[in-house]
N, C-alpha and C. Protein backbone atom coordinates (compact mmCIF):
# COMPACT_ATOMS: atom_id res chain seq x y z
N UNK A 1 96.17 130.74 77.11
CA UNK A 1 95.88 129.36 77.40
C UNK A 1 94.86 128.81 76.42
N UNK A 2 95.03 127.45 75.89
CA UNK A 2 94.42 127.24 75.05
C UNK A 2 93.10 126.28 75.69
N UNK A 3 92.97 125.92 77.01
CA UNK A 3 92.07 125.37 77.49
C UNK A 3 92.09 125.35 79.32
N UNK A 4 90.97 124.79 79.43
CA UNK A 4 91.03 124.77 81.24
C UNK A 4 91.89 124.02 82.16
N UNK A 5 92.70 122.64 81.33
CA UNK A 5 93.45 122.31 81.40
C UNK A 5 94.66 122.02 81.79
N UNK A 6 94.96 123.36 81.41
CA UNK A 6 96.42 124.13 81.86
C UNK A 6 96.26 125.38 82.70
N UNK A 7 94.88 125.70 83.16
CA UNK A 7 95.65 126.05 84.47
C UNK A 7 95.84 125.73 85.68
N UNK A 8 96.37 125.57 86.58
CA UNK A 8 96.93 124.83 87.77
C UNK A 8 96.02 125.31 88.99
N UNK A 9 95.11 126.25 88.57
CA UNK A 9 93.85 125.90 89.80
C UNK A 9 92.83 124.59 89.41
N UNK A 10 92.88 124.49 88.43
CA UNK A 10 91.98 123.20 87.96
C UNK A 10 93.07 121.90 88.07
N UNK A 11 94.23 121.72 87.97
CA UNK A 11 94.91 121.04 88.18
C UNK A 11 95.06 120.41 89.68
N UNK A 12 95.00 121.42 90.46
CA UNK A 12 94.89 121.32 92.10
C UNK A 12 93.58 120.90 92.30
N UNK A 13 92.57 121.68 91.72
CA UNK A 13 91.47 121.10 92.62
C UNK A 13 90.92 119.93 92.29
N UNK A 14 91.88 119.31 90.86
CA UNK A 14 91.66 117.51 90.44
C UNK A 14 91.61 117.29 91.31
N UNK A 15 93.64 117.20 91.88
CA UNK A 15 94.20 116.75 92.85
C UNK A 15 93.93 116.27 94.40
N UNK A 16 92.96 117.70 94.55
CA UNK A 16 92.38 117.37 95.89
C UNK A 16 90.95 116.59 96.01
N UNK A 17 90.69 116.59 94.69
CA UNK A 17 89.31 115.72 94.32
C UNK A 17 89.90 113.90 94.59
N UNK A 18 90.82 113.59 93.79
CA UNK A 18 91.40 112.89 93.85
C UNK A 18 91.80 112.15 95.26
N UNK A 19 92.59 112.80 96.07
CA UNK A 19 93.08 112.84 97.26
C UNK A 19 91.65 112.68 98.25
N UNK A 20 90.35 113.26 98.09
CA UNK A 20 89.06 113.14 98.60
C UNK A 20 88.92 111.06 98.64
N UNK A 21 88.92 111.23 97.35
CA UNK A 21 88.57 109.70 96.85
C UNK A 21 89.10 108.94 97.84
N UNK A 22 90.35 109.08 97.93
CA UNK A 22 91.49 107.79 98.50
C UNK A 22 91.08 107.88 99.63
N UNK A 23 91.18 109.08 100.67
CA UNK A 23 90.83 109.22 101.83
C UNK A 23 89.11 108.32 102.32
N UNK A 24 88.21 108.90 101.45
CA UNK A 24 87.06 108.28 101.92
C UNK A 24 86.35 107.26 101.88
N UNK A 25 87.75 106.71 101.06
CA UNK A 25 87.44 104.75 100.73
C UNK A 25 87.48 104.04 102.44
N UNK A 26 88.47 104.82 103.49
CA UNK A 26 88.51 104.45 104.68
C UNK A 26 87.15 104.57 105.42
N UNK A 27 86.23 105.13 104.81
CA UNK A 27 84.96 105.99 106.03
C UNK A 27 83.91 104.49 106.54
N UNK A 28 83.38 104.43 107.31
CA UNK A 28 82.63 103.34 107.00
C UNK A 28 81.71 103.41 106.10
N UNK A 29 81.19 101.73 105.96
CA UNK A 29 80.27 101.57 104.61
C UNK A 29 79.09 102.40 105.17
N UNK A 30 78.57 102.38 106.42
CA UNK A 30 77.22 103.41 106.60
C UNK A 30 77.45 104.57 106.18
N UNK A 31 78.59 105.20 105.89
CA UNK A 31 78.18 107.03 105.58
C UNK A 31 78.77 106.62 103.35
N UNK A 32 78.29 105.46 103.16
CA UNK A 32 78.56 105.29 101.81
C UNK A 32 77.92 106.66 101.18
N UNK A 33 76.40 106.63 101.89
CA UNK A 33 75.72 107.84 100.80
C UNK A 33 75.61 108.57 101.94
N UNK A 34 76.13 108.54 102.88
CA UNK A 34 76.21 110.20 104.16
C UNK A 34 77.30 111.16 103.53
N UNK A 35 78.20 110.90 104.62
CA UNK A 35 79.37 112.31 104.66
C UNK A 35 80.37 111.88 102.83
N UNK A 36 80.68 110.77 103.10
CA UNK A 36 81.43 109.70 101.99
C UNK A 36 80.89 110.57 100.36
N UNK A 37 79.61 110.35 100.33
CA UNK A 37 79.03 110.92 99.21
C UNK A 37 79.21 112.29 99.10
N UNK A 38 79.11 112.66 100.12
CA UNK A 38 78.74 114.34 99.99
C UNK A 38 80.35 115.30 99.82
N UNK A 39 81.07 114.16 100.64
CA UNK A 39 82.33 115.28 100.65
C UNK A 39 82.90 114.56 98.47
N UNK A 40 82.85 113.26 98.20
CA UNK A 40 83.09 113.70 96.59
C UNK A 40 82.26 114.16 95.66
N UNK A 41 81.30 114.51 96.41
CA UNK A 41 80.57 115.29 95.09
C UNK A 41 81.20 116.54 95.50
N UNK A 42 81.34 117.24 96.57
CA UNK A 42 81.77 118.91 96.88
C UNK A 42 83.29 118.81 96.04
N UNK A 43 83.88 117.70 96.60
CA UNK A 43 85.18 117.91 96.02
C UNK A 43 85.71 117.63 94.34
N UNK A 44 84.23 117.03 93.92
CA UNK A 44 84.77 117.13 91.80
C UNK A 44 83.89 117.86 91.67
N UNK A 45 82.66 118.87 92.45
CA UNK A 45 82.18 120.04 91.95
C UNK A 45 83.34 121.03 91.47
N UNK A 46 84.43 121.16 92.42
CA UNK A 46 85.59 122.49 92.09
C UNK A 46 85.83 121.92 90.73
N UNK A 47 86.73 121.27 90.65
CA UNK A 47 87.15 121.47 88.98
C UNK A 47 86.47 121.63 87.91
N UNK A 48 84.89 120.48 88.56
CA UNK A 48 84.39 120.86 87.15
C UNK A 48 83.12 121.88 86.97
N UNK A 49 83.10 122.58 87.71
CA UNK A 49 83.02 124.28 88.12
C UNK A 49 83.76 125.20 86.79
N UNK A 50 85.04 125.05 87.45
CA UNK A 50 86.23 125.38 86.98
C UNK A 50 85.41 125.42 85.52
N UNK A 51 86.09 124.12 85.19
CA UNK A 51 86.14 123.95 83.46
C UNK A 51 84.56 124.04 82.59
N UNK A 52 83.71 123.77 83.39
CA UNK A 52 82.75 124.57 83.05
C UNK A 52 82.48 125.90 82.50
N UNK A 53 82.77 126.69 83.09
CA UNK A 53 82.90 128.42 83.71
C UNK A 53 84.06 128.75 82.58
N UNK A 54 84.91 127.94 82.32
CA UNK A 54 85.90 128.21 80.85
C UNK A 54 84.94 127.99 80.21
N UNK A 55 84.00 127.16 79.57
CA UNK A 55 83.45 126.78 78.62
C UNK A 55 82.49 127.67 77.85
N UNK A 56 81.80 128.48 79.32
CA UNK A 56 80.62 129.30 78.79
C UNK A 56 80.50 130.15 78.49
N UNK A 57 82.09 131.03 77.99
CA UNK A 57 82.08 132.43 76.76
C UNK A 57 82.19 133.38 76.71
N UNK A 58 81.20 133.87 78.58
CA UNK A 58 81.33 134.98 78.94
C UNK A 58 82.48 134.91 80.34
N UNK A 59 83.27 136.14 80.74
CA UNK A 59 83.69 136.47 81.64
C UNK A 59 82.88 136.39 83.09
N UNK A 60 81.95 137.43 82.54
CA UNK A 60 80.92 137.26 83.99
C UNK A 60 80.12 135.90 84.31
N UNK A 61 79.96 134.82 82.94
CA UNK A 61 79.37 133.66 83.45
C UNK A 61 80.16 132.60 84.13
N UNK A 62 82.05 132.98 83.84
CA UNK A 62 83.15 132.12 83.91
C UNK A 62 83.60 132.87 85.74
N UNK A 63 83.38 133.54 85.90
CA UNK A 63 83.23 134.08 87.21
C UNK A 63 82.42 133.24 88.49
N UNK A 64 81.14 133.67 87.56
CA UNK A 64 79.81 132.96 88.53
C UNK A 64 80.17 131.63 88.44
N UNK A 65 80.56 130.89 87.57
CA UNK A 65 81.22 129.41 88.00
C UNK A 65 82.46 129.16 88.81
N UNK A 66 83.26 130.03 88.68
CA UNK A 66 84.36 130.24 89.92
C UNK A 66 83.76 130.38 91.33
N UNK A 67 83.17 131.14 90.90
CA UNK A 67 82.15 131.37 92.57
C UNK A 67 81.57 130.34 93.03
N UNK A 68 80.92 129.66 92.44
CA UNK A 68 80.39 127.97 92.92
C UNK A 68 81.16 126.92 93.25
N UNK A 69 82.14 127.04 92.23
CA UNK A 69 83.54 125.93 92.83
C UNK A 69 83.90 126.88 94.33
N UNK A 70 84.20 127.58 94.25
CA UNK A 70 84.47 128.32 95.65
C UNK A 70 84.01 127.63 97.07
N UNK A 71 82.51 127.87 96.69
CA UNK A 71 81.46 127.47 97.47
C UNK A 71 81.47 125.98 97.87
N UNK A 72 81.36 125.22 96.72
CA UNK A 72 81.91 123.91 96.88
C UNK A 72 83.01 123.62 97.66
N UNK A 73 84.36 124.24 97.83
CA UNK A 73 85.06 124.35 98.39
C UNK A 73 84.97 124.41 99.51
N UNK A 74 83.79 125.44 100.15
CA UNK A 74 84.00 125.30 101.54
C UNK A 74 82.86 124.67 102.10
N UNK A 75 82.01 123.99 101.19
CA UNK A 75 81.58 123.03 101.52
C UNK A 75 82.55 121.93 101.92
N UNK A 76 83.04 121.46 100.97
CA UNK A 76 83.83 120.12 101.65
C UNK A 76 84.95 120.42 102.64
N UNK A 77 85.64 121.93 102.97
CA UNK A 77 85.66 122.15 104.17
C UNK A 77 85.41 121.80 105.32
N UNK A 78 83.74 121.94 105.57
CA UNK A 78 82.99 121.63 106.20
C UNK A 78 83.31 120.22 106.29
N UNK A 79 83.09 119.54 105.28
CA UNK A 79 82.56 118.15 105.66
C UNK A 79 84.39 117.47 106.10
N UNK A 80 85.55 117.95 105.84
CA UNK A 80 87.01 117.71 106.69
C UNK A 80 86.85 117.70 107.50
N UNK A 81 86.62 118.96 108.30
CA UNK A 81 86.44 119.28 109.96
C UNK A 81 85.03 118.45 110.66
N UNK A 82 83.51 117.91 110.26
CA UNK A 82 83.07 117.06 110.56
C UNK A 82 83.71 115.61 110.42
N UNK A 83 84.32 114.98 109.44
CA UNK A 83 84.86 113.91 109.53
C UNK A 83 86.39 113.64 110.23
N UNK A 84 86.66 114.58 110.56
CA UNK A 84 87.92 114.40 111.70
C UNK A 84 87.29 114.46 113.28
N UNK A 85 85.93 115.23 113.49
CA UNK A 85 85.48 115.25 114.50
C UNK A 85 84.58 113.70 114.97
N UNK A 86 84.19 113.62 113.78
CA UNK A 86 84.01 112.00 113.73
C UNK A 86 85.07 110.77 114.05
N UNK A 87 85.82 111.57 114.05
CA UNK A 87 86.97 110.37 113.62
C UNK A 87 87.00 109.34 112.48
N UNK A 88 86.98 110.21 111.04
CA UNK A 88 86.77 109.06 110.27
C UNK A 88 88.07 109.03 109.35
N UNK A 89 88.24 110.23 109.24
CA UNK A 89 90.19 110.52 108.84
C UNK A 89 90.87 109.97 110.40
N UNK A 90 92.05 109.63 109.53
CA UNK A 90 92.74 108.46 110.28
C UNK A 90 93.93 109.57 111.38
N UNK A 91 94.05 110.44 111.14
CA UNK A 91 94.93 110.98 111.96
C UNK A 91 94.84 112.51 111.57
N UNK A 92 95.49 113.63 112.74
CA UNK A 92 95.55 114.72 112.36
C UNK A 92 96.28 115.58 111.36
N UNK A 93 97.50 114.82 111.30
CA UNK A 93 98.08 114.88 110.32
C UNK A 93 97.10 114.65 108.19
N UNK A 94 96.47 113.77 108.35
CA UNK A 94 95.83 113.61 107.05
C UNK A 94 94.60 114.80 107.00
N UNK A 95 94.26 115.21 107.83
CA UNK A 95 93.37 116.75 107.93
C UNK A 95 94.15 117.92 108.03
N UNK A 96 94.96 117.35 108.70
CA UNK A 96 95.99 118.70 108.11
C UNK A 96 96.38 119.40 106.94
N UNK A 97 96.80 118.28 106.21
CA UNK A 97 96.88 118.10 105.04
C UNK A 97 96.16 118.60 103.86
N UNK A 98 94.82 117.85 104.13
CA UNK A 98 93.77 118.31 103.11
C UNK A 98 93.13 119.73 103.18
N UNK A 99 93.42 120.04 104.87
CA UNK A 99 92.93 121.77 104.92
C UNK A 99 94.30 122.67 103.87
N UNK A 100 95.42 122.23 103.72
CA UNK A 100 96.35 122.94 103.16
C UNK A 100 96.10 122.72 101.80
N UNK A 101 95.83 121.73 101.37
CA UNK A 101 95.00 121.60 99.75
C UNK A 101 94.02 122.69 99.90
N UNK A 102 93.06 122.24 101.00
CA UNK A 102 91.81 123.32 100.37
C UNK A 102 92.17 124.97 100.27
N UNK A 103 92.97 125.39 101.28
CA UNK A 103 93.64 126.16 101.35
C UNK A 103 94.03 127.28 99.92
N UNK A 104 94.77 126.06 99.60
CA UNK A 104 95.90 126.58 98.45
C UNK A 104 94.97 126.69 97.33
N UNK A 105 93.71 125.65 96.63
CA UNK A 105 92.61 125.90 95.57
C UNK A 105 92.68 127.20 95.67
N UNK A 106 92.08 127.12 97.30
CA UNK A 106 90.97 128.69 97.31
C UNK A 106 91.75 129.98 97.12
N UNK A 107 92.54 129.73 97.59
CA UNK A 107 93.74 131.18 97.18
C UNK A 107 93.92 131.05 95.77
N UNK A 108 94.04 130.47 94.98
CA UNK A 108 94.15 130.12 94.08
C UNK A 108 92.96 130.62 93.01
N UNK A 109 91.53 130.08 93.33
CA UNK A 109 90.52 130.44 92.90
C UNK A 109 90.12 131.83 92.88
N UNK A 110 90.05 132.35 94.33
CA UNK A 110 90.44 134.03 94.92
C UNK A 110 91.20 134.98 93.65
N UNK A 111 92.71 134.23 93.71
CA UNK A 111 93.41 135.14 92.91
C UNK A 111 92.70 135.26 91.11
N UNK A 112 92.43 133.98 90.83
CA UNK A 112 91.74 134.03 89.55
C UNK A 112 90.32 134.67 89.53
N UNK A 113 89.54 134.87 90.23
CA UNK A 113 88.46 135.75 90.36
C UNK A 113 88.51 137.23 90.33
N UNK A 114 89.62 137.38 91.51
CA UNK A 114 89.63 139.21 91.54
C UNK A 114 90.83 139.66 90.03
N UNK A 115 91.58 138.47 89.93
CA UNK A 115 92.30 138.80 87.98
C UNK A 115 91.29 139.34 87.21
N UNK A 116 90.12 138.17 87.02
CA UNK A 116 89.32 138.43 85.61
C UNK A 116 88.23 139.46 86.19
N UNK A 117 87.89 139.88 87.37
CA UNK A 117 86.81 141.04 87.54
C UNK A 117 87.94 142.87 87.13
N UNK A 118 89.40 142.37 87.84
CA UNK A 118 90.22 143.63 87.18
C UNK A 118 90.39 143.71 85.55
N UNK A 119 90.43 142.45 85.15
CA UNK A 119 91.17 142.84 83.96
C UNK A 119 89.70 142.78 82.69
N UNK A 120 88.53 142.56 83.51
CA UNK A 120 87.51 142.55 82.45
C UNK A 120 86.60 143.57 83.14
N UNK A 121 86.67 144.12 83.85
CA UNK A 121 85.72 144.96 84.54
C UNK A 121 84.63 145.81 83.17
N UNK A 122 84.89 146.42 82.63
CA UNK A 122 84.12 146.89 81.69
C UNK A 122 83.51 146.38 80.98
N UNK A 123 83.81 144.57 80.43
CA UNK A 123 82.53 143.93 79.82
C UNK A 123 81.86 143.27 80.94
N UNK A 124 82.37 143.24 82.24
CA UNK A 124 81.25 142.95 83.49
C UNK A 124 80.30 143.80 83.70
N UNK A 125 80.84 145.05 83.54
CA UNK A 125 79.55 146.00 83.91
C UNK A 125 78.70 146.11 82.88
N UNK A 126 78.79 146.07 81.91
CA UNK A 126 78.44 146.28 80.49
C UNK A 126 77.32 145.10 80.51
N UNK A 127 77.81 143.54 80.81
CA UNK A 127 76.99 142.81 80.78
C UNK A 127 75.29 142.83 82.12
N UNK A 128 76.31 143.37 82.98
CA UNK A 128 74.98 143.41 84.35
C UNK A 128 74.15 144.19 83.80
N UNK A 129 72.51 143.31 84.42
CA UNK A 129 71.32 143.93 83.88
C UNK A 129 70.95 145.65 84.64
């Protein structure tokens, strides 16, 4: 692969960044800088996690940025299942939804994590202090 670009965990977790957006234009204007804020920053942390973590050279540093988009991930988790308990997503169906996005990243992210710790394991250890 010639960039972060092309691969389709960064592609997805645009997507669901994206899909964040549209959804939380509905929230009210009071949670503008509450839940509203917090769930799109968790949700364009993943990608650009992601493409970050390509950027920085090493395996083990492109890892530890996988691991944060991760995290991010289930951060805005979190903030799905509070804003449906809120009632600020419009139906169960549209949380449904977005848990199967988050879902699919994270498996996604998962599988690309335990790839590059198998297939680089020896300049991981090599690099740990």
């Amino acid at each position: 692969m010639k960039n972060y670009r092309e691969l389709e965990v960064w592609k997805k977790a645009v997507g669901l960044a994206l899909t964040i957006y549209k959804e939380t234009n509905a929230f009210p204007t009071s949670e503008r800088f509450g839940l509203t804020g917090q769930m799109r920053r968790a949700a364009t942390s993943v990608p650009a996690n992601v493409a970050e973590g390509w950027g920085r050279g090493t395996t083990k540093e492109y890892i530890q940025f996988l691991l944060i988009a991760r995290g991010s991930l289930m951060e805005l988790e979190t903030h799905v299942i509070m804003s449906r308990g809120l009632a600020f997503l419009l139906s169960e169906r549209q949380s449904g939804e977005l848990q199967s996005q988050i879902q699919e990243v994270g498996r996604m992210l998962n599988g690309l994590i335990q790839s590059l710790r198998k297939s680089h394991a020896p300049e991981i250890a090599a690099a740990s202090p």
